[in-house]
Each structure stands twice: as structure tokens, then as C-alpha cells.
PDB file of N, CA and C in Angstrom:
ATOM      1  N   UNK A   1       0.837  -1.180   0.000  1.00  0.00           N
ATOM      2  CA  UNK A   1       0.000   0.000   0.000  1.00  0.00           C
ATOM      3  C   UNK A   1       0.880   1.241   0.000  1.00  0.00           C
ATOM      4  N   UNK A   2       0.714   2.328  -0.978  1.00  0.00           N
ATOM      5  CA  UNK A   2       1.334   3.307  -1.143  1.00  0.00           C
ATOM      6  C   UNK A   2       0.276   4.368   0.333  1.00  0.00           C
ATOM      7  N   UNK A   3       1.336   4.924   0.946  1.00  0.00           N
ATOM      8  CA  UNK A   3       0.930   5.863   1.809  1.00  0.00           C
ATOM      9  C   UNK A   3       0.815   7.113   1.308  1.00  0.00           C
ATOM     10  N   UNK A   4       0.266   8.606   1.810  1.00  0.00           N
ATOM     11  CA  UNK A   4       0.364   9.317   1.192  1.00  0.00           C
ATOM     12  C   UNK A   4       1.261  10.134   1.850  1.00  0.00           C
ATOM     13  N   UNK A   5       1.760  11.007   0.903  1.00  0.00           N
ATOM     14  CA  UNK A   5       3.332  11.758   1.247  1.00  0.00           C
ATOM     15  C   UNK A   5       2.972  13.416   1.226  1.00  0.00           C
ATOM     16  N   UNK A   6       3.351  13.876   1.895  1.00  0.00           N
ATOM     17  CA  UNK A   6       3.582  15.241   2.234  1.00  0.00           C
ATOM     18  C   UNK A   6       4.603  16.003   0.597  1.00  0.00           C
ATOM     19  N   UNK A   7       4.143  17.392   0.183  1.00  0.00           N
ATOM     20  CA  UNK A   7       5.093  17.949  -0.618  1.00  0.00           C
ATOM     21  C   UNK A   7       6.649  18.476  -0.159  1.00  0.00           C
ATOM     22  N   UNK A   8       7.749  17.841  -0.511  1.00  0.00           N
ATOM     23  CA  UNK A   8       8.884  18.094   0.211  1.00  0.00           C
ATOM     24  C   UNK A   8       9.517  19.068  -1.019  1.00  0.00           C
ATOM     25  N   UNK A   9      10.907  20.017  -0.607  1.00  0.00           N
ATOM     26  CA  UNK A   9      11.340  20.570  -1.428  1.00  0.00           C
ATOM     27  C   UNK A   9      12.231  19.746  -2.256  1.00  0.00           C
ATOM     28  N   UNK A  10      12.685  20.346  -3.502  1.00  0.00           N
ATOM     29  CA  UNK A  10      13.323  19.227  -4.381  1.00  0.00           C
ATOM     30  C   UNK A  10      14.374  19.579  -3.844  1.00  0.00           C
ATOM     31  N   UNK A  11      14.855  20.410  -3.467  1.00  0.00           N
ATOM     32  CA  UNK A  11      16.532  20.244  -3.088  1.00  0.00           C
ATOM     33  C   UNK A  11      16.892  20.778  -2.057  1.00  0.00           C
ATOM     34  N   UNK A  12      18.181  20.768  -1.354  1.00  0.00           N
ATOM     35  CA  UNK A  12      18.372  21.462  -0.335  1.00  0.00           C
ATOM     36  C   UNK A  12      18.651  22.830  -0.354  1.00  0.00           C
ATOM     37  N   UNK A  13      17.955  23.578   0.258  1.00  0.00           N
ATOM     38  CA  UNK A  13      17.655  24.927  -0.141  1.00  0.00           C
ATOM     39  C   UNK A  13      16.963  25.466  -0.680  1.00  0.00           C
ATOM     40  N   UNK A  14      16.085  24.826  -1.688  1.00  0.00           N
ATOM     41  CA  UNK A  14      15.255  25.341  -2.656  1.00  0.00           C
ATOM     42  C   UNK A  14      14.023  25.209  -1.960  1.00  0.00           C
ATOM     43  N   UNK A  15      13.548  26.307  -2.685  1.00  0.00           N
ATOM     44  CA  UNK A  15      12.020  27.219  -1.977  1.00  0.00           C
ATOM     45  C   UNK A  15      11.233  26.448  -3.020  1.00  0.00           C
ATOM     46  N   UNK A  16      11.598  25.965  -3.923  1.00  0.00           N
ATOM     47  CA  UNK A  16      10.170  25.359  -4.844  1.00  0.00           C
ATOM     48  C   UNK A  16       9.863  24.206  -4.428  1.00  0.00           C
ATOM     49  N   UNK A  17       8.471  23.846  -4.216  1.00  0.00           N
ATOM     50  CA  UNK A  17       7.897  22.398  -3.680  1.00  0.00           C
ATOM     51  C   UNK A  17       7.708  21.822  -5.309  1.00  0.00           C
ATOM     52  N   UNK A  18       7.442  20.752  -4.897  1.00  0.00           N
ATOM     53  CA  UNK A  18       7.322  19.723  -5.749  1.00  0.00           C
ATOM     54  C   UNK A  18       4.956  19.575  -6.140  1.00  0.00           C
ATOM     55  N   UNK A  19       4.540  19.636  -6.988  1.00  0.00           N
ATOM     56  CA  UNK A  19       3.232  19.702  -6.941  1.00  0.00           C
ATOM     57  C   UNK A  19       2.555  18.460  -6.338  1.00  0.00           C
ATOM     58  N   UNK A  20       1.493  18.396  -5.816  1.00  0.00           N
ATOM     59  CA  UNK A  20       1.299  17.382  -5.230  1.00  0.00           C
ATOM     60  C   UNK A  20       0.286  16.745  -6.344  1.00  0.00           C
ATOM     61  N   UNK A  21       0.449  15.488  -6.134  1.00  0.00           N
ATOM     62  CA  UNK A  21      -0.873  14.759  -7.275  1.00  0.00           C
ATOM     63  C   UNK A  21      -1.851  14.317  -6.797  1.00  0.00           C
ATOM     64  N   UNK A  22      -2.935  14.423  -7.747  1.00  0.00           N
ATOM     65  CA  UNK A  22      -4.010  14.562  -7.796  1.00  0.00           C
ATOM     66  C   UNK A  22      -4.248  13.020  -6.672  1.00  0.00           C
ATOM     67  N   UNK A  23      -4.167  11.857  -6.994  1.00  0.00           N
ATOM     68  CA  UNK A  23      -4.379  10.951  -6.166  1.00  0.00           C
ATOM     69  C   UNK A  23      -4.347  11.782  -4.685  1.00  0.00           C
ATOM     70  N   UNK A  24      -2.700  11.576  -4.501  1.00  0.00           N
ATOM     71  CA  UNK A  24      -2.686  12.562  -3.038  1.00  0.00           C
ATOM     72  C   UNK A  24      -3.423  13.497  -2.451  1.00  0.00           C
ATOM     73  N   UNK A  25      -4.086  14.421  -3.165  1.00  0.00           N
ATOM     74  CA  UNK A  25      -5.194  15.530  -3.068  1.00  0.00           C
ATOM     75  C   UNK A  25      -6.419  15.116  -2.392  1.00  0.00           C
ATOM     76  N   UNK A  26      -6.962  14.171  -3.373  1.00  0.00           N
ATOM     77  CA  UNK A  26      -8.152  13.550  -2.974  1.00  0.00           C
ATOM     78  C   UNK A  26      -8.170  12.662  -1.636  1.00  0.00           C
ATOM     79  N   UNK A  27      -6.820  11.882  -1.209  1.00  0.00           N
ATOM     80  CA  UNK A  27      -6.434  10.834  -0.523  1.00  0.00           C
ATOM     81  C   UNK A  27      -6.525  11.851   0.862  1.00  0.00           C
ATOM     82  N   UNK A  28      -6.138  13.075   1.097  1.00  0.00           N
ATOM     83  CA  UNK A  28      -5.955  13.908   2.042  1.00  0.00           C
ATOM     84  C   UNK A  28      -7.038  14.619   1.903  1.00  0.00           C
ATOM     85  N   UNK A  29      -8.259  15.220   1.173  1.00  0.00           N
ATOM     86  CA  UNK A  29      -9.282  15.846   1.005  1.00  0.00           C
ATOM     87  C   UNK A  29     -10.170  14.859   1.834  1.00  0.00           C
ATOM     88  N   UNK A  30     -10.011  13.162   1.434  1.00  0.00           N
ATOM     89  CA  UNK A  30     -11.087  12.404   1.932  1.00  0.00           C
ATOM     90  C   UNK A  30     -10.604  11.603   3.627  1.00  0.00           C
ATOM     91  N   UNK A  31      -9.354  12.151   4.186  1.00  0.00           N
ATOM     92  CA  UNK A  31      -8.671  11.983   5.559  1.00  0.00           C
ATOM     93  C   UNK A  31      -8.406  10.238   5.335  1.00  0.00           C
ATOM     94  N   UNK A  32      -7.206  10.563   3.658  1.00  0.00           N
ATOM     95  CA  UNK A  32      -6.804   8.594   3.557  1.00  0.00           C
ATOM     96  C   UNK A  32      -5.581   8.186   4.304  1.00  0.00           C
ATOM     97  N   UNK A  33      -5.586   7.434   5.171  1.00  0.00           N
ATOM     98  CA  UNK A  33      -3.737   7.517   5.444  1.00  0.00           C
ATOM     99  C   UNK A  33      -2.989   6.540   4.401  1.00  0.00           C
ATOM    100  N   UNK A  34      -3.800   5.784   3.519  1.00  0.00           N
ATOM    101  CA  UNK A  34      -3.237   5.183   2.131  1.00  0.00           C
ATOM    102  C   UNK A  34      -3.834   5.889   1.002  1.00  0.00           C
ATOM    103  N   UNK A  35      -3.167   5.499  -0.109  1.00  0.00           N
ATOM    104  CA  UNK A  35      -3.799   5.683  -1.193  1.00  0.00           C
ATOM    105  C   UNK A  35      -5.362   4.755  -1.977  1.00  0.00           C
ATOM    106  N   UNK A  36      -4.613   3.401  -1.098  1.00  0.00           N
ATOM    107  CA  UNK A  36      -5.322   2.203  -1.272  1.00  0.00           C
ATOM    108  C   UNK A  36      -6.850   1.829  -0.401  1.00  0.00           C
ATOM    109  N   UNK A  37      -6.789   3.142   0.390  1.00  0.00           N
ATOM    110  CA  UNK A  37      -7.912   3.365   1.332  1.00  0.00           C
ATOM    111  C   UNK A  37      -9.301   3.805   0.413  1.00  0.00           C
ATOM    112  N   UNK A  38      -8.446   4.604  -0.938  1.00  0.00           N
ATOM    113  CA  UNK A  38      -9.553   5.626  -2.106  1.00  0.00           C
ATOM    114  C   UNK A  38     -10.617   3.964  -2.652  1.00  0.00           C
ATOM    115  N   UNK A  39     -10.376   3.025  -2.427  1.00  0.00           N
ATOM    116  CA  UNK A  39     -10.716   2.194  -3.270  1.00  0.00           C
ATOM    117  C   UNK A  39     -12.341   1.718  -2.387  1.00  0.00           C
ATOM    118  N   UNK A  40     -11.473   1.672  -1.307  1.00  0.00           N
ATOM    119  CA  UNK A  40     -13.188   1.137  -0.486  1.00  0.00           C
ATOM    120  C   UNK A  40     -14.515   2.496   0.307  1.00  0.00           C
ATOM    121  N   UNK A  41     -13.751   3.707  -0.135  1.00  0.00           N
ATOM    122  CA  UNK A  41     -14.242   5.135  -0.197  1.00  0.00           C
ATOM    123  C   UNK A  41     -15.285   4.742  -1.421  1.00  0.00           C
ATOM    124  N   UNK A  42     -14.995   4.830  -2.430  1.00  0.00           N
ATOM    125  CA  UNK A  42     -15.243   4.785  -3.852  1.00  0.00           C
ATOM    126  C   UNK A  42     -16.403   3.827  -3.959  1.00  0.00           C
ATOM    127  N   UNK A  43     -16.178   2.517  -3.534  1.00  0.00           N
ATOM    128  CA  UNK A  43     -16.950   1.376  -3.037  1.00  0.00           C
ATOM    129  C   UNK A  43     -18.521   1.965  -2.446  1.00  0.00           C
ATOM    130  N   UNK A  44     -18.281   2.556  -1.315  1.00  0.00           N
ATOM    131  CA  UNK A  44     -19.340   3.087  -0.381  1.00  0.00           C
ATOM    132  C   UNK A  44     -19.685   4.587  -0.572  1.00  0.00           C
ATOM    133  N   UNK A  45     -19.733   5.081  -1.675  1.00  0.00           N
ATOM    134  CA  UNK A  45     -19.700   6.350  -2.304  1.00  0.00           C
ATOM    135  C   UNK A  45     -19.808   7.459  -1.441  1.00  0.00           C
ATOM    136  N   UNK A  46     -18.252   7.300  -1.012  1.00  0.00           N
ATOM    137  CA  UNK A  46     -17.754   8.395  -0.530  1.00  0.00           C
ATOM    138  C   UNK A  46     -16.732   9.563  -0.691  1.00  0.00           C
ATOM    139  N   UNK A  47     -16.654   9.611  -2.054  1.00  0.00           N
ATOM    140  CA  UNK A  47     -15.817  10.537  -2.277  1.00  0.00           C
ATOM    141  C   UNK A  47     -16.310  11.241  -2.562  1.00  0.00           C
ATOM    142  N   UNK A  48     -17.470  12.344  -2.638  1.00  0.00           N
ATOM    143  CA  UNK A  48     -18.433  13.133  -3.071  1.00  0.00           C
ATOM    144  C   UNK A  48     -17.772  14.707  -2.898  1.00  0.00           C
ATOM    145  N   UNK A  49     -18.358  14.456  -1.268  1.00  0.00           N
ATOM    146  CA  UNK A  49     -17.130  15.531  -0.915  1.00  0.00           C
ATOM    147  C   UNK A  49     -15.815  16.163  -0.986  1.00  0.00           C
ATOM    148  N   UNK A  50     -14.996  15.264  -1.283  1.00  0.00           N
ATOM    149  CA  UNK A  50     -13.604  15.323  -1.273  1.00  0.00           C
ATOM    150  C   UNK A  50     -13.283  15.713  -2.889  1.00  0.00           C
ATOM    151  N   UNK A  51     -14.075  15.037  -3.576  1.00  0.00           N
ATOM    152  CA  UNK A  51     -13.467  15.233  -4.966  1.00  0.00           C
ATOM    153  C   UNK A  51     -14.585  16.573  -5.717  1.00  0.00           C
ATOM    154  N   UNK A  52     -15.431  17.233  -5.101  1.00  0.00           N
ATOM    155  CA  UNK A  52     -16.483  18.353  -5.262  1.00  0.00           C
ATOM    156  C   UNK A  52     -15.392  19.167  -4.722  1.00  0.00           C
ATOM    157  N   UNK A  53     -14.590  19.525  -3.860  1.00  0.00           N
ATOM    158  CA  UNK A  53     -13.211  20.477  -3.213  1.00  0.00           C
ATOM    159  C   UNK A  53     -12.479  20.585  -4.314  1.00  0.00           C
ATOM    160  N   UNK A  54     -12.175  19.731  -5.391  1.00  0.00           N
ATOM    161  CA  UNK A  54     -10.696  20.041  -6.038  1.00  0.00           C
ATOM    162  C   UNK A  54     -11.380  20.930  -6.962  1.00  0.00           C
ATOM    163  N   UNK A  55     -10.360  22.019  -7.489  1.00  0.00           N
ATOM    164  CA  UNK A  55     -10.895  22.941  -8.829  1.00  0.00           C
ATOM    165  C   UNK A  55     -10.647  21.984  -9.592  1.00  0.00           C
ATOM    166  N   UNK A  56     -11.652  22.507 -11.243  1.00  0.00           N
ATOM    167  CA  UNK A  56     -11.633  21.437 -12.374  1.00  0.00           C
ATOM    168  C   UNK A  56     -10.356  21.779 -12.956  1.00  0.00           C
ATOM    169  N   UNK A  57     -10.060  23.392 -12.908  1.00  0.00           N
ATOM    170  CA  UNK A  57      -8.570  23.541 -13.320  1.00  0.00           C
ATOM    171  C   UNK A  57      -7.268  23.280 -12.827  1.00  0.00           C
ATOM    172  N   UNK A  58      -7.249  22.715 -12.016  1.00  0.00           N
ATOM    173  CA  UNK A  58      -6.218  22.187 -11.009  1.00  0.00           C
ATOM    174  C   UNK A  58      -5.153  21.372 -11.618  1.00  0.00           C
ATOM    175  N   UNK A  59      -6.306  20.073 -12.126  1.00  0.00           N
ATOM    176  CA  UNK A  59      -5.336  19.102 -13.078  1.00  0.00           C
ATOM    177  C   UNK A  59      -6.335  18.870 -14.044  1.00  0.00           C
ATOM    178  N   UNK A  60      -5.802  18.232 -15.475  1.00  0.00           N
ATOM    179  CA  UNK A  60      -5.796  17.722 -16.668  1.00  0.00           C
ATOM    180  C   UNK A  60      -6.378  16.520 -16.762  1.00  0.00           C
ATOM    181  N   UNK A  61      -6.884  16.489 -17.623  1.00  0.00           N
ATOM    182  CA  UNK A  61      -7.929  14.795 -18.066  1.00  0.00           C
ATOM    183  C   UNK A  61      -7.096  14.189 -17.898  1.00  0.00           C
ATOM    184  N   UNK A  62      -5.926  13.977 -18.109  1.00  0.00           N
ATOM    185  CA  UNK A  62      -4.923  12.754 -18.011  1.00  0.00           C
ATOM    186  C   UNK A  62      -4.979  12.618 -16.512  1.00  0.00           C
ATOM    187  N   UNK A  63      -4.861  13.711 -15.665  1.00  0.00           N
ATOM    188  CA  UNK A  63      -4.640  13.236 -14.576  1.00  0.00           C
ATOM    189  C   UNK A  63      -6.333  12.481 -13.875  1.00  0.00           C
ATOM    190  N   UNK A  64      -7.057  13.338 -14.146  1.00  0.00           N
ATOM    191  CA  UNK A  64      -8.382  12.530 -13.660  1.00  0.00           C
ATOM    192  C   UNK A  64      -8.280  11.599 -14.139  1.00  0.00           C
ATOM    193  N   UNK A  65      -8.321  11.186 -15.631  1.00  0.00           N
ATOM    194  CA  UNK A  65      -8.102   9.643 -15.773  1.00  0.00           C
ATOM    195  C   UNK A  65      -7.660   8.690 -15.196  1.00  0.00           C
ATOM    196  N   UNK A  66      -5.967   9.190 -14.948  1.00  0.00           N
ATOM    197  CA  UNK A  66      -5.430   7.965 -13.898  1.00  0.00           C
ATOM    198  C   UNK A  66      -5.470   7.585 -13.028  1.00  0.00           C
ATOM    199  N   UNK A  67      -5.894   9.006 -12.748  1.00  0.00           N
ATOM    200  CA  UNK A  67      -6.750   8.795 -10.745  1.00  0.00           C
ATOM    201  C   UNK A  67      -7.976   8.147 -10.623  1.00  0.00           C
ATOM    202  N   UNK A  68      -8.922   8.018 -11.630  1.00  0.00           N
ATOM    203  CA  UNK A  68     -10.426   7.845 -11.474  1.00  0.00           C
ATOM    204  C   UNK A  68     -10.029   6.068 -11.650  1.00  0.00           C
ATOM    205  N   UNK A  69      -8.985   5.720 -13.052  1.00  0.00           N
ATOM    206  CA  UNK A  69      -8.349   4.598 -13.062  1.00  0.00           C
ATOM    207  C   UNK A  69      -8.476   3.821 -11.919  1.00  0.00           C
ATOM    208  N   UNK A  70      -7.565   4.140 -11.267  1.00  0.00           N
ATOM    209  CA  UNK A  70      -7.020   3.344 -10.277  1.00  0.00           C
ATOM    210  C   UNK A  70      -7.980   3.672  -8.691  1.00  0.00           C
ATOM    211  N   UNK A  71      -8.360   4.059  -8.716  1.00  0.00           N
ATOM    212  CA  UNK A  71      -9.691   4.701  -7.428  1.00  0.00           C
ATOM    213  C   UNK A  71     -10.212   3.071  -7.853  1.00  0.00           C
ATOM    214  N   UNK A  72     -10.971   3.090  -8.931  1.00  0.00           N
ATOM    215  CA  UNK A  72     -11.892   2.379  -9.436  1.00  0.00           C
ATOM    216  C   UNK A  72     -11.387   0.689  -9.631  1.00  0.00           C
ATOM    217  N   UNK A  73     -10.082   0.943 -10.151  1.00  0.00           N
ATOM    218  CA  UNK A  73     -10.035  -0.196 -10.560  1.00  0.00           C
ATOM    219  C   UNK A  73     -10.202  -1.000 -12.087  1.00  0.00           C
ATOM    220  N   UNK A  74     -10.402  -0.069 -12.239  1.00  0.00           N
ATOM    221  CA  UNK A  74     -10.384   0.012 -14.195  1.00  0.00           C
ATOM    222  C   UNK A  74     -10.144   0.559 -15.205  1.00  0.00           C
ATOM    223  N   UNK A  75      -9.607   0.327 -16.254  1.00  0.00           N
ATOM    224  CA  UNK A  75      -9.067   1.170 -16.896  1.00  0.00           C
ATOM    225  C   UNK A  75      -9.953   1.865 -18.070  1.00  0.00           C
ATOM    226  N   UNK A  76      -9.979   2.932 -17.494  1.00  0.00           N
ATOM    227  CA  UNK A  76     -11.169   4.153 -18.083  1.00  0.00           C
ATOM    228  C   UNK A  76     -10.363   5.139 -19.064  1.00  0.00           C
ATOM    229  N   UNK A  77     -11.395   5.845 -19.739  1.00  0.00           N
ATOM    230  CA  UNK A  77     -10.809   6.878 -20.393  1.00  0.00           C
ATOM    231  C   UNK A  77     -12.000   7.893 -20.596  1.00  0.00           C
ATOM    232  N   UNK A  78     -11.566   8.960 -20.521  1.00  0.00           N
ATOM    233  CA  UNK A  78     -12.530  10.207 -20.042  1.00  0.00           C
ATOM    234  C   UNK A  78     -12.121  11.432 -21.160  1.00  0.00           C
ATOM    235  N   UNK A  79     -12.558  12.198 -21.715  1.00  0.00           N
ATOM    236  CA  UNK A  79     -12.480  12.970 -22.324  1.00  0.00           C
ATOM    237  C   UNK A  79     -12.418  14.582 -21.556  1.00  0.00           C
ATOM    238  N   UNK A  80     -13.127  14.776 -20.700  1.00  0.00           N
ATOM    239  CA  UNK A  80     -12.971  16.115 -19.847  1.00  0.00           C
ATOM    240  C   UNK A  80     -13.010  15.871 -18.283  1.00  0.00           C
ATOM    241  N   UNK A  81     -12.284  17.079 -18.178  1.00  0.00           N
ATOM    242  CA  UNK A  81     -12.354  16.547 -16.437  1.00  0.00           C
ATOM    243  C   UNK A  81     -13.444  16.476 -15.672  1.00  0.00           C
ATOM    244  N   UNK A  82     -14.389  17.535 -16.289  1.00  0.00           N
ATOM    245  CA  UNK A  82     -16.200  17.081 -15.563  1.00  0.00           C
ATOM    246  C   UNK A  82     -16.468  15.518 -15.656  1.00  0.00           C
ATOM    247  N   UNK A  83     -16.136  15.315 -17.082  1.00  0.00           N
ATOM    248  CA  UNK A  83     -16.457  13.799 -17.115  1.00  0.00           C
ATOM    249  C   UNK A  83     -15.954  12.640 -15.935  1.00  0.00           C
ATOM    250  N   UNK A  84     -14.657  12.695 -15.934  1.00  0.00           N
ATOM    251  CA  UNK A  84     -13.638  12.082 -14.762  1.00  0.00           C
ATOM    252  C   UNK A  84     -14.536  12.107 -13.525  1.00  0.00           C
ATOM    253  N   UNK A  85     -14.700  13.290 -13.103  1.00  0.00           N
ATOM    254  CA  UNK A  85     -15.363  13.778 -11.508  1.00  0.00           C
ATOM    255  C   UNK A  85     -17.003  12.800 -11.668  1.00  0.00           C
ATOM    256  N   UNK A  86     -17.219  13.480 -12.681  1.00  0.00           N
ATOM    257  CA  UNK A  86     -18.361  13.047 -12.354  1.00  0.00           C
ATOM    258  C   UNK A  86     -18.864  11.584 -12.465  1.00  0.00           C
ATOM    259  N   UNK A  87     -18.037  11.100 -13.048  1.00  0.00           N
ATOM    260  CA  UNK A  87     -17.795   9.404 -13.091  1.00  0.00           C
ATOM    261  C   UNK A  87     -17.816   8.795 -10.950  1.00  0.00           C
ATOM    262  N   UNK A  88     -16.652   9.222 -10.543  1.00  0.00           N
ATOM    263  CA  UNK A  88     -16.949   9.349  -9.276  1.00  0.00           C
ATOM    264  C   UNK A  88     -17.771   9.914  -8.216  1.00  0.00           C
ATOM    265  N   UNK A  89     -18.601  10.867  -9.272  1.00  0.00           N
ATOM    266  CA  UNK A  89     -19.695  11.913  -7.987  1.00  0.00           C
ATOM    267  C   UNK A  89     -20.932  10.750  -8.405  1.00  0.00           C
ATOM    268  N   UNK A  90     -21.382  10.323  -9.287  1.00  0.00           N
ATOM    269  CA  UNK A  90     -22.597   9.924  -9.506  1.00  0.00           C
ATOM    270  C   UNK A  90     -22.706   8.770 -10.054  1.00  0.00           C
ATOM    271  N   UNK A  91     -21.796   7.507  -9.690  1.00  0.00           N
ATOM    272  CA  UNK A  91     -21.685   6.364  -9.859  1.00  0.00           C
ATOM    273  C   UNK A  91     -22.680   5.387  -9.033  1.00  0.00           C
ATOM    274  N   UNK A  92     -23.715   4.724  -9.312  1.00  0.00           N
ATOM    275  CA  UNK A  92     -24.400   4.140  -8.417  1.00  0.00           C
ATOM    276  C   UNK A  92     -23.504   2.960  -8.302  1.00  0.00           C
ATOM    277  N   UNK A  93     -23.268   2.969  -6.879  1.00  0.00           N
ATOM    278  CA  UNK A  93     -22.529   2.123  -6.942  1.00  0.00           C
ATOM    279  C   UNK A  93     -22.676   0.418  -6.051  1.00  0.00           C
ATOM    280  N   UNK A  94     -24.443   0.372  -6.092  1.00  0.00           N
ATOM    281  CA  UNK A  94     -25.172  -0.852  -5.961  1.00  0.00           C
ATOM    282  C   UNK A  94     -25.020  -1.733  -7.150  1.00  0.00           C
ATOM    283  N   UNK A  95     -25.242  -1.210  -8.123  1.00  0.00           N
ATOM    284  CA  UNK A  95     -25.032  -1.820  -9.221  1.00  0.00           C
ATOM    285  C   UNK A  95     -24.479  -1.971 -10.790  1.00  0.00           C
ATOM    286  N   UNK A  96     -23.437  -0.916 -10.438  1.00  0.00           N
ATOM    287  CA  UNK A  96     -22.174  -0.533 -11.274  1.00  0.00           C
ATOM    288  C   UNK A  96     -22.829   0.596 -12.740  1.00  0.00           C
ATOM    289  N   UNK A  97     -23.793   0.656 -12.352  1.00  0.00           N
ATOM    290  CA  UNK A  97     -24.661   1.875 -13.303  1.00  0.00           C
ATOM    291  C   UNK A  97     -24.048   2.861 -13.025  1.00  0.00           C
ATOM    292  N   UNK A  98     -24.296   4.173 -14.159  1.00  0.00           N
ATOM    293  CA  UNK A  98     -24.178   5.457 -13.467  1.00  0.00           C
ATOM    294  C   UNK A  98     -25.772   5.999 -13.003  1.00  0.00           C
ATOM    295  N   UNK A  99     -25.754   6.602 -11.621  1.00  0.00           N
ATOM    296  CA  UNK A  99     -26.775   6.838 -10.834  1.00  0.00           C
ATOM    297  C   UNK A  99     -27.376   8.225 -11.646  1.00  0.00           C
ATOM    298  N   UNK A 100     -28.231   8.016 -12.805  1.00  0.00           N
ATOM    299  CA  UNK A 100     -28.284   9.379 -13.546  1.00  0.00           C
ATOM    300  C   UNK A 100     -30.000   9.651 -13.372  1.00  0.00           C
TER     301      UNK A 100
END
């Protein structure tokens, strides 16, 4: 299980942090102490909250993709980042429908 990590500086001395990713975001938005925690969140549709916090401009379809990916457990592909989110905001997830 990948834990989630704090933004450290890249070097010694240097004032620039490193960006944090989107997994991580959500993993700390939804109080994960794994990454691998997002999976049974997701399960019991609970990421509502946590992933309604991130701006849509924050990160890139690629990144929702890989995050929504691996949250889920499958390998998805999404065209906009509303799409991504909302894959996770409104997933019924009794019976693998989207709850529309």
C-alpha cells in the first residue's frame, strides 16, 4: 500500500515544492492515510465531498483519468475533467450503473 506523502522541497535549499498529485489531493481531502484506502471510499460512495473540493482547473484529463483509473479499478478513459469527476460523484454504486 502506497501511503500518502507530504510535498517536500526538491533540493536542499530550494524554496520550490514539488506539486502534489491529484491521487494525493483527494487521498488527504477524503482523511486517507493510504492511497489504497480511495478504493473502499469509492466502493461506499464516498468521495463526493472530497473530490467536489478540487478545482476542475487544477489538473488535466490525463490526470483525472489515472486517478479515477485506479480509485476504481479500471481502466477508463474520459475525455474532460467534468467527465472524470463526475464518473466518481454519480456512480451508483449498488449496481455498477451510473446513478443518472
Amino acid at each position: 500500500m502506497k501511503k500518502t506523502r507530504d510535498v517536500q522541497p526538491e533540493g536542499p535549499g530550494s524554496a520550490t515544492k514539488r506539486s502534489e498529485s491529484l491521487l494525493d489531493l483527494i487521498a488527504k481531502e477524503a482523511h486517507c492515510d493510504y492511497l489504497s484506502d480511495l478504493h473502499s471510499l469509492y466502493l461506499k460512495g464516498q468521495l463526493s465531498a472530497p473530490v467536489s473540493r478540487i478545482a476542475e482547473d487544477r489538473f488535466g484529463v490525463q490526470q483525472w483519468t489515472e486517478a479515477v483509473s485506479y480509485i476504481t479499478r479500471r481502466t477508463l478513459s474520459f475525455t474532460s475533467v467534468q467527465e472524470a469527476q463526475q464518473y466518481l460523484l454519480v456512480k451508483d454504486h449498488t449496481n455498477g450503473d451510473f446513478g443518472l
